[in-house]
C-alpha atoms as a PDB file:
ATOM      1  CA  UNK A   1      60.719-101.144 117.696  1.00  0.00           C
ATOM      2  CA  UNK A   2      62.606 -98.839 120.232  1.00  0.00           C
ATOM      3  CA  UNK A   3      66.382 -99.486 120.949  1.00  0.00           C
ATOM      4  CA  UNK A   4      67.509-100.153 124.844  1.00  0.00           C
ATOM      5  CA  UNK A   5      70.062 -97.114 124.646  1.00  0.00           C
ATOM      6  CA  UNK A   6      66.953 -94.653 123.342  1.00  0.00           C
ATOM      7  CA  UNK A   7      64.401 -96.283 126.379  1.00  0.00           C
ATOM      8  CA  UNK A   8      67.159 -95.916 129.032  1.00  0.00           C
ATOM      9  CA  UNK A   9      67.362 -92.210 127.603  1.00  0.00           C
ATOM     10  CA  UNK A  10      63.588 -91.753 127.698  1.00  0.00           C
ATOM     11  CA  UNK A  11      63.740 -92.947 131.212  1.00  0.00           C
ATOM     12  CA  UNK A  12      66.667 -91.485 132.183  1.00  0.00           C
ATOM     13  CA  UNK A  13      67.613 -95.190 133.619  1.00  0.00           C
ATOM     14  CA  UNK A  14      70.927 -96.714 132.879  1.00  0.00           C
ATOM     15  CA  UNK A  15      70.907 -99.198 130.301  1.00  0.00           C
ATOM     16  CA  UNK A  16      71.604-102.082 132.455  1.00  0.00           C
ATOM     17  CA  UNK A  17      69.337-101.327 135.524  1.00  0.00           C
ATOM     18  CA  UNK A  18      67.005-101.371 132.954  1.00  0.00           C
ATOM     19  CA  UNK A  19      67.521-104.693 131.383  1.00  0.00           C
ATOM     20  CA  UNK A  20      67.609-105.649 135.393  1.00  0.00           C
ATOM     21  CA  UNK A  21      64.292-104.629 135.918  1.00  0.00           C
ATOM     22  CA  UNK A  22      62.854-105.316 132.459  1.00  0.00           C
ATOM     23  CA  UNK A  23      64.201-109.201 133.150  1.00  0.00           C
ATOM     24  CA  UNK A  24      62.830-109.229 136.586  1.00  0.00           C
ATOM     25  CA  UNK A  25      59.432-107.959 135.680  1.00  0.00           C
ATOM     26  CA  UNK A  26      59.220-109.761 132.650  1.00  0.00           C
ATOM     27  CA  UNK A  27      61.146-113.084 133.264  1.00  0.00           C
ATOM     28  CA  UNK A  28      63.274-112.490 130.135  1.00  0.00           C
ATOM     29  CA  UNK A  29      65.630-109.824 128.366  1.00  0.00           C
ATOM     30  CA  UNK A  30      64.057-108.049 126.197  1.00  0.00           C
ATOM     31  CA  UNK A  31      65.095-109.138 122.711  1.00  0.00           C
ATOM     32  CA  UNK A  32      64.059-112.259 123.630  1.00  0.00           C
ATOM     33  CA  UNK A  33      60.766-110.966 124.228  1.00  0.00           C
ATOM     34  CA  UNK A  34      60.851-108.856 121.210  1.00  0.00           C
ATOM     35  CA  UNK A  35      61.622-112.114 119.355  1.00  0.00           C
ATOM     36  CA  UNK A  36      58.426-114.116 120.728  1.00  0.00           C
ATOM     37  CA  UNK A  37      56.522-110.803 120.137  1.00  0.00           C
ATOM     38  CA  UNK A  38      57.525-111.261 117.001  1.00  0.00           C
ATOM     39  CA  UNK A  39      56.921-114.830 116.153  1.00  0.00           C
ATOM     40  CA  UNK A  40      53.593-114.744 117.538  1.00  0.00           C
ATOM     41  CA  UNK A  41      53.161-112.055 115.069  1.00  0.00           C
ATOM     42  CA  UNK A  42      54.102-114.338 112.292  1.00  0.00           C
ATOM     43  CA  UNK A  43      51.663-117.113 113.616  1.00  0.00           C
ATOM     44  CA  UNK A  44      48.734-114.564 113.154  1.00  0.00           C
ATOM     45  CA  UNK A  45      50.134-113.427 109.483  1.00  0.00           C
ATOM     46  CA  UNK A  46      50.452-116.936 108.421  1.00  0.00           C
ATOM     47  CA  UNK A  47      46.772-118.280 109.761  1.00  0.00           C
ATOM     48  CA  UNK A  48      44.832-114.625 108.141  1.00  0.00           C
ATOM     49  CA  UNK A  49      46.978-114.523 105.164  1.00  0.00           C
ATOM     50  CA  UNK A  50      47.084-118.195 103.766  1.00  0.00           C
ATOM     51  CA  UNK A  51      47.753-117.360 100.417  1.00  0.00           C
ATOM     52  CA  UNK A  52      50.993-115.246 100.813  1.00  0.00           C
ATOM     53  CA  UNK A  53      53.991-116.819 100.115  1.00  0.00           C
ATOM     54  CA  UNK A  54      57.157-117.400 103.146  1.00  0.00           C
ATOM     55  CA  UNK A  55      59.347-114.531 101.842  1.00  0.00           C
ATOM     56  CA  UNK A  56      56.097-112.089 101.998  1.00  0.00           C
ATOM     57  CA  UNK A  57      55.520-113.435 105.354  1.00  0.00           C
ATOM     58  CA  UNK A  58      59.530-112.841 106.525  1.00  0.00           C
ATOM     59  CA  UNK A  59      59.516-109.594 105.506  1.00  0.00           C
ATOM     60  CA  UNK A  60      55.906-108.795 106.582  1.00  0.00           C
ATOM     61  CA  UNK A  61      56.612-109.922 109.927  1.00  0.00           C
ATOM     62  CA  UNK A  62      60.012-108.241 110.411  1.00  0.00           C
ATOM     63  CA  UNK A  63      62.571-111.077 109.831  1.00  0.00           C
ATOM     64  CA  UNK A  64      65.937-110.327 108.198  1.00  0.00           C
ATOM     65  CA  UNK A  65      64.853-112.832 105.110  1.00  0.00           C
ATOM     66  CA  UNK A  66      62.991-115.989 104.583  1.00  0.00           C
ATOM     67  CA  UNK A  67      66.041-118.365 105.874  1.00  0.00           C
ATOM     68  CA  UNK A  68      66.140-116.794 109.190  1.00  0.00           C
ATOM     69  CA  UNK A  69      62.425-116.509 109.169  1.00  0.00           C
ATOM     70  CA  UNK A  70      61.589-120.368 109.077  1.00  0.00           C
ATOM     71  CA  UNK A  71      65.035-121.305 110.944  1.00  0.00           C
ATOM     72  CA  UNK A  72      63.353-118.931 113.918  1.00  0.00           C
ATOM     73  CA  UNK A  73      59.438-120.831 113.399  1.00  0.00           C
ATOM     74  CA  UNK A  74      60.903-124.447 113.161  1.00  0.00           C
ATOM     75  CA  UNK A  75      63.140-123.841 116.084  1.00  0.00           C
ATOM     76  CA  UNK A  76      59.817-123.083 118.368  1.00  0.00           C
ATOM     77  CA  UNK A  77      57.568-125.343 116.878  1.00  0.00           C
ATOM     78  CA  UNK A  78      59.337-128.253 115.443  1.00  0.00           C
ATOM     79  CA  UNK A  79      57.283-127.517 112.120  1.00  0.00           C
ATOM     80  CA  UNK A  80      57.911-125.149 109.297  1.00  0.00           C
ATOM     81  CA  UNK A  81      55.823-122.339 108.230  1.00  0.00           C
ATOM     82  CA  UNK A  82      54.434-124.215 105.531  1.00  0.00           C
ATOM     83  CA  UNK A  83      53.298-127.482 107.791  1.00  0.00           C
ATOM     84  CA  UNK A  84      52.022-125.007 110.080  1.00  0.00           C
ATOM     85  CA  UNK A  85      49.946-123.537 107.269  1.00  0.00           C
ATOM     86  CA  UNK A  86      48.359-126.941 106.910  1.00  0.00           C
ATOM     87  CA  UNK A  87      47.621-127.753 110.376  1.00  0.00           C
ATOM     88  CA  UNK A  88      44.108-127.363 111.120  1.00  0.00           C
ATOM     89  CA  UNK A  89      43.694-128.218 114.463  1.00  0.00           C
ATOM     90  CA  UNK A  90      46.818-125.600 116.121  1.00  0.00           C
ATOM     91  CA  UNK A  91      45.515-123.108 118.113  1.00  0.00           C
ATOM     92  CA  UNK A  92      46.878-120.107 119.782  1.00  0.00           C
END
């Protein structure tokens, strides 16, 4: 993951022009985006690596711990990690 502050120095763009243009290109700021980046990650962890247990999966997929990890996947999909785990028929 790169910081804002080290991208606007790569760039040599001001930190807010370029969450401007990153959230009118994009349609979002970009932790958000980082965070659905993210999640979407965790859907493809938890569908190739069935077996794993939630905490291996948190920390796998970049999450501060397990708590925050299924708080985050219920919050987008109304299920937890584990009911998701058991769903044959979700696709994405």
């Amino acid at each position: 993951q790169l910081r804002i502050e080290d991208l606007s120095i790569r760039t040599g763009i001001s930190n807010r022009q370029l969450l401007r243009r990153f959230n009118n290109c994009i349609g979002m700021p970009p932790k958000e985006f980082s965070k659905i980046i993210q999640f979407i990650g965790s859907l493809h962890y938890l569908r190739k690596n069935r077996d794993s247990s939630l905490a291996e999966a948190a920390q796998y997929c970049g999450y501060f711990d397990q708590a925050h990890f299924i708080h985050d996947f219920k919050n987008r999909t109304g299920l937890t990690p584990a009911q998701f785990q058991l769903q044959e028929n979700v696709f994405f």
